[in-house]
Protein backbone atom coordinates (compact mmCIF):
# COMPACT_ATOMS: atom_id res chain seq x y z
CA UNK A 1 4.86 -11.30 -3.47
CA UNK A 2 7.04 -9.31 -6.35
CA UNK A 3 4.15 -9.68 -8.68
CA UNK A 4 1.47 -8.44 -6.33
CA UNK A 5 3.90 -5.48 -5.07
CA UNK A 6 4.74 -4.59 -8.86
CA UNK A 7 0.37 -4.85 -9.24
CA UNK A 8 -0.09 -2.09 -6.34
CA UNK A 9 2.34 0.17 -7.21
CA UNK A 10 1.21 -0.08 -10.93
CA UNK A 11 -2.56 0.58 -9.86
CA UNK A 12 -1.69 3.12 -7.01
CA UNK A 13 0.55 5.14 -9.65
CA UNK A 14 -2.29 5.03 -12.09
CA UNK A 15 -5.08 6.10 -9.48
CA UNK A 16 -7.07 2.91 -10.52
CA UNK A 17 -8.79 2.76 -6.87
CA UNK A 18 -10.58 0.39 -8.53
CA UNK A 19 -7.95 -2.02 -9.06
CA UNK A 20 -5.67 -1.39 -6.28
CA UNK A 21 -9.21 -2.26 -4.06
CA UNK A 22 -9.12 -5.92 -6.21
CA UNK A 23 -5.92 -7.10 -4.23
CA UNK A 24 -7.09 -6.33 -0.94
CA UNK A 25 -8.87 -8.72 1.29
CA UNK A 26 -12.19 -7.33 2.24
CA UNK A 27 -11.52 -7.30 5.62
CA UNK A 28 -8.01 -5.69 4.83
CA UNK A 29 -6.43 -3.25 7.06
CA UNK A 30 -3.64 -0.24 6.24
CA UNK A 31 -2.58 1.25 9.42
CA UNK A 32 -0.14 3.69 8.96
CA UNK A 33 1.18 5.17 11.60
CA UNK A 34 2.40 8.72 9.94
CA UNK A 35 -0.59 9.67 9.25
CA UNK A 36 -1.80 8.47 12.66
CA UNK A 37 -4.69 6.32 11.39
CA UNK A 38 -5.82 2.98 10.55
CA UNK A 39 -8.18 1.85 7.49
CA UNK A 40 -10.34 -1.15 7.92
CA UNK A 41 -11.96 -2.80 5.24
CA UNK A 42 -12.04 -2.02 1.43
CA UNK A 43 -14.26 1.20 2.27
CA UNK A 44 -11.32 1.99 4.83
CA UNK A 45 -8.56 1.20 1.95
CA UNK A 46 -10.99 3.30 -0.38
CA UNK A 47 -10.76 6.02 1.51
CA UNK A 48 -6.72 5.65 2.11
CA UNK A 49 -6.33 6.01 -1.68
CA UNK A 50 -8.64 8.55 -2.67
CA UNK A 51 -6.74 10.68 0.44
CA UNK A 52 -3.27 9.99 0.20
CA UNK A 53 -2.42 8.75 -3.54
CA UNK A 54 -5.18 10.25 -5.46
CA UNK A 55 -5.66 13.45 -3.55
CA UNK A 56 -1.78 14.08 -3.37
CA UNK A 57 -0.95 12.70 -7.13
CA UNK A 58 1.84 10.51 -5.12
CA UNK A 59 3.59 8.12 -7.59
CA UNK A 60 5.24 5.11 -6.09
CA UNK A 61 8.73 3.69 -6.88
CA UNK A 62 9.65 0.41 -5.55
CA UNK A 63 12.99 0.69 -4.06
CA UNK A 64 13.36 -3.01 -2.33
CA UNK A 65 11.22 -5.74 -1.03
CA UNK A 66 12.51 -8.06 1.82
CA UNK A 67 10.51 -11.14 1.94
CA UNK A 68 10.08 -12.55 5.30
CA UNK A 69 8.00 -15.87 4.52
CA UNK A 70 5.23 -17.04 2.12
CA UNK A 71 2.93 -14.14 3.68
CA UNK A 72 4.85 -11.54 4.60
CA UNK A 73 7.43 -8.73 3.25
CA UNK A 74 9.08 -5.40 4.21
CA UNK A 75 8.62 -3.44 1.27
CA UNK A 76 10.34 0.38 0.83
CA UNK A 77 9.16 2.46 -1.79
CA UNK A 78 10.16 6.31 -2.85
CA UNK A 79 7.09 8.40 -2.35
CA UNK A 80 6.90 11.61 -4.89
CA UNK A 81 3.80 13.68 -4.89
CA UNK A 82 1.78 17.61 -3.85
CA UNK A 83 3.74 16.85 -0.43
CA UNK A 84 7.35 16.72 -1.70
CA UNK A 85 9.03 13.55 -1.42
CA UNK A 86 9.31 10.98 1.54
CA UNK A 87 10.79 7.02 1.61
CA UNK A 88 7.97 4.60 2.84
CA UNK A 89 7.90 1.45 4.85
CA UNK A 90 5.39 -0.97 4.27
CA UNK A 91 4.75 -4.15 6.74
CA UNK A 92 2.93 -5.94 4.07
CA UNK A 93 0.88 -9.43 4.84
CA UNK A 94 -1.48 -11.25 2.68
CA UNK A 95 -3.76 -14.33 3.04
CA UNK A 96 -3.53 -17.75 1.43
CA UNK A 97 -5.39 -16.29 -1.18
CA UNK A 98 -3.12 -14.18 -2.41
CA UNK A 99 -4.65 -10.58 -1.06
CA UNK A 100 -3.07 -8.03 0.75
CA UNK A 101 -4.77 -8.05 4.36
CA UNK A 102 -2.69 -5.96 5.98
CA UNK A 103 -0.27 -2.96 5.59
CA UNK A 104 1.40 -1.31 8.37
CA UNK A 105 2.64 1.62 6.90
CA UNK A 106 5.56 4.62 8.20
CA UNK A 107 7.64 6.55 6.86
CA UNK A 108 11.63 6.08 7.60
């Protein structure tokens, strides 16, 4: 889980959409509730990215991850971007596979 949390922040920083999009399942979902919206599918995490990371230049900083289980982790990360600056919670789950399929997402 460390690895593939250090992946997305590294992609996400670097506005690789492209990469961030390889370690999601294709039927992934991001629902994050500050924004109000959920984002279903790689189209739906496409359009999450482009929005909210690319659109705001946010940069990511991994402050902790709390591993649940095998599949699942609490992950908080320091949000800097066009908005100011904000501390995000991320409900993160991923498949046997090792892609994210879901991130519920809030801000504390």
């Amino acid at each position: 889980m460390q690895k593939l949390v250090e992946s997305f922040i590294a992609t996400a920083n670097a506005f690789d959409v492209g990469s961030t999009l390889s370690l999601f399942a294709p039927d992934a979902v991001i629902n994050d509730v500050s924004v109000g919206d959920a984002f279903v599918g790689r189209n739906g995490v496409r359009i999450y990215f482009e929005r909210f990371f690319v659109g705001y230049n946010t940069a990511s900083r991994l402050l902790s991850i709390d591993k649940v289980d095998d599949f699942n982790a609490t992950v908080r990360l320091d949000f800097t971007g066009d908005f100011g600056h904000e501390v995000g919670i991320l409900k993160m789950a991923i498949n046997s596979e090792g892609l994210i399929e879901r991130i519920d997402a809030d801000l504390e």
